[in-house]
Protein backbone atom coordinates (compact mmCIF):
# COMPACT_ATOMS: atom_id res chain seq x y z
CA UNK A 1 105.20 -54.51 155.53
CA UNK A 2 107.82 -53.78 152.68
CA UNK A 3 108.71 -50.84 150.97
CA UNK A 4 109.75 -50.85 147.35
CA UNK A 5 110.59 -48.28 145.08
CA UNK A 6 110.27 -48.91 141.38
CA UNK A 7 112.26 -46.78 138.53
CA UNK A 8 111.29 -46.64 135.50
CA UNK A 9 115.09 -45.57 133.69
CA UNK A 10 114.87 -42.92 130.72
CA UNK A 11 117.96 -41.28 129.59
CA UNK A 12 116.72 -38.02 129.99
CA UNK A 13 114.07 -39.09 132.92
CA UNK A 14 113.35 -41.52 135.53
CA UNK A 15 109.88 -42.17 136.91
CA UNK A 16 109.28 -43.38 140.46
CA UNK A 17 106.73 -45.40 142.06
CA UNK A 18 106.27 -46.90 145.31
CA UNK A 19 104.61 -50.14 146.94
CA UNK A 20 104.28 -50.21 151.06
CA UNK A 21 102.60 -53.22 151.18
CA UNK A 22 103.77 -55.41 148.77
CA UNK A 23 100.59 -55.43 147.01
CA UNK A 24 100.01 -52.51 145.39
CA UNK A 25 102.23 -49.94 143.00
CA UNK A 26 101.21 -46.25 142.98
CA UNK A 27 102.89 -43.65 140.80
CA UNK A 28 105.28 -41.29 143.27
CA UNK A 29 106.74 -38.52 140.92
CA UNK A 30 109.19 -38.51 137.65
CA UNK A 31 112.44 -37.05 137.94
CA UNK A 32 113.66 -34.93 134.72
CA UNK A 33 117.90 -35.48 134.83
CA UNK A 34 119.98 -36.74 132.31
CA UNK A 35 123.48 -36.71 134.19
CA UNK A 36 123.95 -40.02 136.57
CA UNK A 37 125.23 -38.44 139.50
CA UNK A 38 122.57 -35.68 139.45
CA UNK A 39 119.95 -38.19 139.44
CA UNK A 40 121.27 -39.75 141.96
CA UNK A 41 121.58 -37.20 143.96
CA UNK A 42 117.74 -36.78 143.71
CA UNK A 43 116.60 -39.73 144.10
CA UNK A 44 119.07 -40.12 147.60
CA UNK A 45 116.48 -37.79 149.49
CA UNK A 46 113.63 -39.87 148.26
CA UNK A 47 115.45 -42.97 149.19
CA UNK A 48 115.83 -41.38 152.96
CA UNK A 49 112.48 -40.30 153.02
CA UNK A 50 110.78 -43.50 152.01
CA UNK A 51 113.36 -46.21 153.36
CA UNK A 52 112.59 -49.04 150.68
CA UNK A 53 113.75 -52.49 151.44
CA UNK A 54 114.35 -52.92 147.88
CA UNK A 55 114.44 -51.21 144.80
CA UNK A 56 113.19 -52.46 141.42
CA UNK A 57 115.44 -51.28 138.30
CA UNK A 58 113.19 -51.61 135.26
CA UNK A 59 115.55 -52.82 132.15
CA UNK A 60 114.55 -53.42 128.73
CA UNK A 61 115.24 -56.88 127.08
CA UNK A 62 118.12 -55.09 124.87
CA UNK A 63 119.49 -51.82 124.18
CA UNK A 64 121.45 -48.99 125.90
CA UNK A 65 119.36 -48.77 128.90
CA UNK A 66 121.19 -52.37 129.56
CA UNK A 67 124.25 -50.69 130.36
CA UNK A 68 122.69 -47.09 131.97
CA UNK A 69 120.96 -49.32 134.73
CA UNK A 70 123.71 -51.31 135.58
CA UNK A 71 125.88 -47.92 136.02
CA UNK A 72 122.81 -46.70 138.03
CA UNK A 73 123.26 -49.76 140.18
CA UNK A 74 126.56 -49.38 141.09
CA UNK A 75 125.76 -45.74 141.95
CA UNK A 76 122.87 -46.41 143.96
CA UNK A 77 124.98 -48.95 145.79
CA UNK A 78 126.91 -46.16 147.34
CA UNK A 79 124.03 -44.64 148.69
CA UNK A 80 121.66 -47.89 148.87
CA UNK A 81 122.42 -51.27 151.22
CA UNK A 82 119.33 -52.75 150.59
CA UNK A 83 118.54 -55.47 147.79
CA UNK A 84 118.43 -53.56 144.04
CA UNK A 85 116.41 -56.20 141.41
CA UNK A 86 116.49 -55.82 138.27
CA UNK A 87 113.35 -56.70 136.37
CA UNK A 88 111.84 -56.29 133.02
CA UNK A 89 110.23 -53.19 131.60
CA UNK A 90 109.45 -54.14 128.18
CA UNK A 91 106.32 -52.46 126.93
CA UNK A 92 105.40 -50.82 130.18
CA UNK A 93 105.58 -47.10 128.54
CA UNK A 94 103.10 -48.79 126.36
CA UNK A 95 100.71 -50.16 128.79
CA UNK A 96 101.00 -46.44 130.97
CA UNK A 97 100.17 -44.63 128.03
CA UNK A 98 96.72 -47.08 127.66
CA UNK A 99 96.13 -46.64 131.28
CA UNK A 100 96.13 -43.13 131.16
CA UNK A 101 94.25 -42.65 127.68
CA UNK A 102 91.60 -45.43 129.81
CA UNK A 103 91.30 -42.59 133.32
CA UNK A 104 90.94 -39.98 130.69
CA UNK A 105 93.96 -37.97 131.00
CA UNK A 106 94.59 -34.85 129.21
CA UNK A 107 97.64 -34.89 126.35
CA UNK A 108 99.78 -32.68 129.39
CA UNK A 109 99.20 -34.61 132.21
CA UNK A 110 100.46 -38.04 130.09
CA UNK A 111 103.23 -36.91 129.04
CA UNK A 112 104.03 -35.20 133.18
CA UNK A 113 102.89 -38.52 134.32
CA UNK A 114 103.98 -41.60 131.59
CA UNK A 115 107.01 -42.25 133.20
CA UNK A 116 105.79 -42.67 137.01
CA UNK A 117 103.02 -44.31 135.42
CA UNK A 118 105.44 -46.55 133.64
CA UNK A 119 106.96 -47.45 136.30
CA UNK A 120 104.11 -48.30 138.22
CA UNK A 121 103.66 -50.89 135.88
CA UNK A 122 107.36 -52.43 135.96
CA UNK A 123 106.33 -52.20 139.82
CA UNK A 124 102.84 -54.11 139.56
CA UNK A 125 104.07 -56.64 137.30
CA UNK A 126 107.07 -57.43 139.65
CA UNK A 127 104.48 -57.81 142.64
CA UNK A 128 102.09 -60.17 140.81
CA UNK A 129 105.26 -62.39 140.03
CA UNK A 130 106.06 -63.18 143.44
């Protein structure tokens, strides 16, 4: 069964979630780092830990992000030999925030959770398109 990781990229924070099956996308955790090479170097024990065979890069349509995941691409590439995708992310912060407001979440635990959430999303979606 594969593993893949799913980012959801932030300039100041990166959320994480995780599919082993290839079927389903549950948030993992968000990481709070605005310099590349720091978050890289937290997300490398995650990346032991969970073994993906690929991870998802969620990129917006337009805008600096663009450019930030590429640059987190090449990075990860140094750690990372498996297959890195990107894949869209437009609106997910959107559609987290409406999932969370729908489970009832408190104002604290959306904003601690929007961006795994998020990229939960980016995650699902790129599941259901295979």
């Amino acid at each position: 069964m594969p593993v893949i990781l799913a980012l959801d990229l932030g300039t100041a924070h990166t959320g994480i979630a995780i599919s082993h099956e290839g079927i389903l996308a549950t948030p993992l955790s968000t990481i709070f780092e605005r310099d590349l090479d720091t978050l890289v170097g937290r997300l490398t024990p995650i990346i032991a830990q969970y073994a993906p065979d690929k991870i998802i890069l969620g990129v917006p349509s337009h805008g600096i992000l663009i450019e930030y995941g590429r640059q987190l691409s090449e990075k990860l590439k140094e750690i990372y030999s498996g297959e890195i995708v990107f894949f869209s992310e437009d609106l997910s912060s959107r559609k987290a925030k409406a999932v969370m407001k729908e489970m009832g979440k408190t104002l604290v635990k959306k904003k601690q959770q929007e961006h795994q959430t998020a990229a939960a999303v980016i995650l699902q979606e790129y599941l259901e398109s295979l």
